[in-house]
Protein backbone atom coordinates (compact mmCIF):
# COMPACT_ATOMS: atom_id res chain seq x y z
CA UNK A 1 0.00 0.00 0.00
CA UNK A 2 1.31 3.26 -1.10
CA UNK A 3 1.32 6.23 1.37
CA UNK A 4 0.02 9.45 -0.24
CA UNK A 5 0.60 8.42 -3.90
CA UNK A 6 -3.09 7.49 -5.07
CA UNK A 7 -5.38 9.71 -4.36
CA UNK A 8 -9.12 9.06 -4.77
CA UNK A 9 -11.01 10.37 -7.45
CA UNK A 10 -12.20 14.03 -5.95
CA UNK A 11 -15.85 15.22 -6.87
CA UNK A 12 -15.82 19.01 -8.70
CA UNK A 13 -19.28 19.42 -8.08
CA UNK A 14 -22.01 18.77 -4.88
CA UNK A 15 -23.17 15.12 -4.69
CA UNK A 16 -26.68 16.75 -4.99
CA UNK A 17 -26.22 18.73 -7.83
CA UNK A 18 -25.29 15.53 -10.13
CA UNK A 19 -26.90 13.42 -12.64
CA UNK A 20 -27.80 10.07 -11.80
CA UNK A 21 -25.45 9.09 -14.33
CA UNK A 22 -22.45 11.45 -13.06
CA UNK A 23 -23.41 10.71 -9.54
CA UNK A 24 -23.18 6.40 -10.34
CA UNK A 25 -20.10 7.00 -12.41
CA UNK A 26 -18.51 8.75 -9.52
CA UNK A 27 -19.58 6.05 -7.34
CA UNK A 28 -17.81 3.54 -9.45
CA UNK A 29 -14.48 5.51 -9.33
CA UNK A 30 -14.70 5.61 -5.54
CA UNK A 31 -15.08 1.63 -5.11
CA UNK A 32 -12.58 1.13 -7.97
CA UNK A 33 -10.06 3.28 -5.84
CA UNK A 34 -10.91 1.26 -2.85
CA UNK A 35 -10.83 -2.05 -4.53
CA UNK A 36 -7.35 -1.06 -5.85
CA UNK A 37 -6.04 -0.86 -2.38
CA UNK A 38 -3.32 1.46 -3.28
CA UNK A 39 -5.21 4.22 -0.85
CA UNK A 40 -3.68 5.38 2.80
CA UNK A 41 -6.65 4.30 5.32
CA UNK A 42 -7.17 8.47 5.44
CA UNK A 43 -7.56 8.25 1.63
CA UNK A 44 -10.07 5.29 1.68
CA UNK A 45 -12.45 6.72 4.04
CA UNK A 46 -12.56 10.08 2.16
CA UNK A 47 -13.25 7.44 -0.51
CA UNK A 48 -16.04 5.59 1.27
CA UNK A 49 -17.19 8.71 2.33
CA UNK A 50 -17.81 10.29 -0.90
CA UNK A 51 -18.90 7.22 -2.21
CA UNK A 52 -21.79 7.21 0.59
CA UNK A 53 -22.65 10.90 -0.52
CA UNK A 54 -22.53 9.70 -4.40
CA UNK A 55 -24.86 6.21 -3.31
CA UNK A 56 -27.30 8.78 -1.81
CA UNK A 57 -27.52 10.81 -5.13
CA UNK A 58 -28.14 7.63 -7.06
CA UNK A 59 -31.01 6.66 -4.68
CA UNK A 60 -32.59 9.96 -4.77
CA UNK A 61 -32.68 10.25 -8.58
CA UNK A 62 -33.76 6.51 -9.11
CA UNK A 63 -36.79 7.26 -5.95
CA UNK A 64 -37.78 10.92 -8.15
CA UNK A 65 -37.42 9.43 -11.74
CA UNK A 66 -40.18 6.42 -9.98
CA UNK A 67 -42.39 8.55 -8.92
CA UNK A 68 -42.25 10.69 -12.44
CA UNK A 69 -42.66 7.59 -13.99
CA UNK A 70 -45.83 6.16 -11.46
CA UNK A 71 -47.22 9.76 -12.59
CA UNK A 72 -46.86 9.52 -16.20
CA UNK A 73 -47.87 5.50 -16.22
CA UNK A 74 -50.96 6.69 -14.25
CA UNK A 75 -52.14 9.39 -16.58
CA UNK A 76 -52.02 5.94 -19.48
CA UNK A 77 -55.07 4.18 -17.45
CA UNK A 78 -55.09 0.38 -16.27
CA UNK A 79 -54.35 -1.00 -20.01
CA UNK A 80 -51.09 0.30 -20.14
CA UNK A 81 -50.26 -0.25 -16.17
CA UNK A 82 -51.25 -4.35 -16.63
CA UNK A 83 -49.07 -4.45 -19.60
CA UNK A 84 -45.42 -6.47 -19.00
CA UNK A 85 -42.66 -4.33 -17.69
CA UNK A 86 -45.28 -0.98 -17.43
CA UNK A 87 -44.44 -0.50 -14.33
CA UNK A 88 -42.37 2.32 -12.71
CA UNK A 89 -39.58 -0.08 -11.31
CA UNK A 90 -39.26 -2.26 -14.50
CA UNK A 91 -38.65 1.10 -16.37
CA UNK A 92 -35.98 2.67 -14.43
CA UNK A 93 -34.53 -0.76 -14.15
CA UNK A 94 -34.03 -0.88 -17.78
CA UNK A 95 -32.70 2.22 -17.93
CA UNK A 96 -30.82 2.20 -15.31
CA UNK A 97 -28.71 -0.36 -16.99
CA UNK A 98 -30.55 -2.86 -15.07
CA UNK A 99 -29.89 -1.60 -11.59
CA UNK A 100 -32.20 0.15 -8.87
CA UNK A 101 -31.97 2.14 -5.83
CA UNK A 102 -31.67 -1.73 -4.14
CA UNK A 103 -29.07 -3.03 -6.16
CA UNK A 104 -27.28 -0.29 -5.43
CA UNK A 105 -27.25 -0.08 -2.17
CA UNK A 106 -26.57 -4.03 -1.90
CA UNK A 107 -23.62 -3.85 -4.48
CA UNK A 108 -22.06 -0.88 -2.35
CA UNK A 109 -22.66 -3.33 0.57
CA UNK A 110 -20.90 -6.14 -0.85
CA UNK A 111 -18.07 -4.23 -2.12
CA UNK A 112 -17.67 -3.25 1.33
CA UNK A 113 -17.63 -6.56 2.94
CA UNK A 114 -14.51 -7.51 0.01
């Protein structure tokens, strides 16, 4: 383990002021930094800690986007709610790359435990 020489990937703008997309891509670069292990134990809880902050941004966006979508899907009637995947959650799952504000949190979990 270096001392000093890697230093996490540093956010330029507020967690809450990120796209889902910037805010998951950041979170990414966090566990990748803590994965590589080449981080001073300072270093990796800055890391975790922004990470955490970057998590929370991805959960917020995924809970507003479901509730836009529950809004929208709504406005369609019950033919379009009973049809496969017209749901709020199977939406943002698919484009969310397949993740949601769960898998999120569970992948950041088990990175942890590694």
């Amino acid at each position: 383990m270096s001392h000093g020489s890697e230093q996490p990937p540093e956010l330029d703008i507020a967690a809450s002021e990120m796209t889902f997309e910037d805010a998951l891509a950041r979170l990414e670069a966090m566990v990748a930094a803590l994965e590589k292990g080449d981080l001073t134990l300072a270093e990796s809880l800055e890391a975790f800690r922004e990470g955490i902050k970057n998590l929370g941004a991805c959960v917020r966006h995924l809970d507003a986007f479901e509730e836009q979508v529950e809004v929208l899907l709504a406005g369609l009637g019950n033919d379009a709610q009973s049809a496969p995947g017209m749901h709020a959650r199977g939406f943002l799952r698919i484009q969310a790359g397949g993740l949601d504000a769960e898998d999120l949190g569970r992948q950041a979990t088990e990175k942890e435990k590694d």
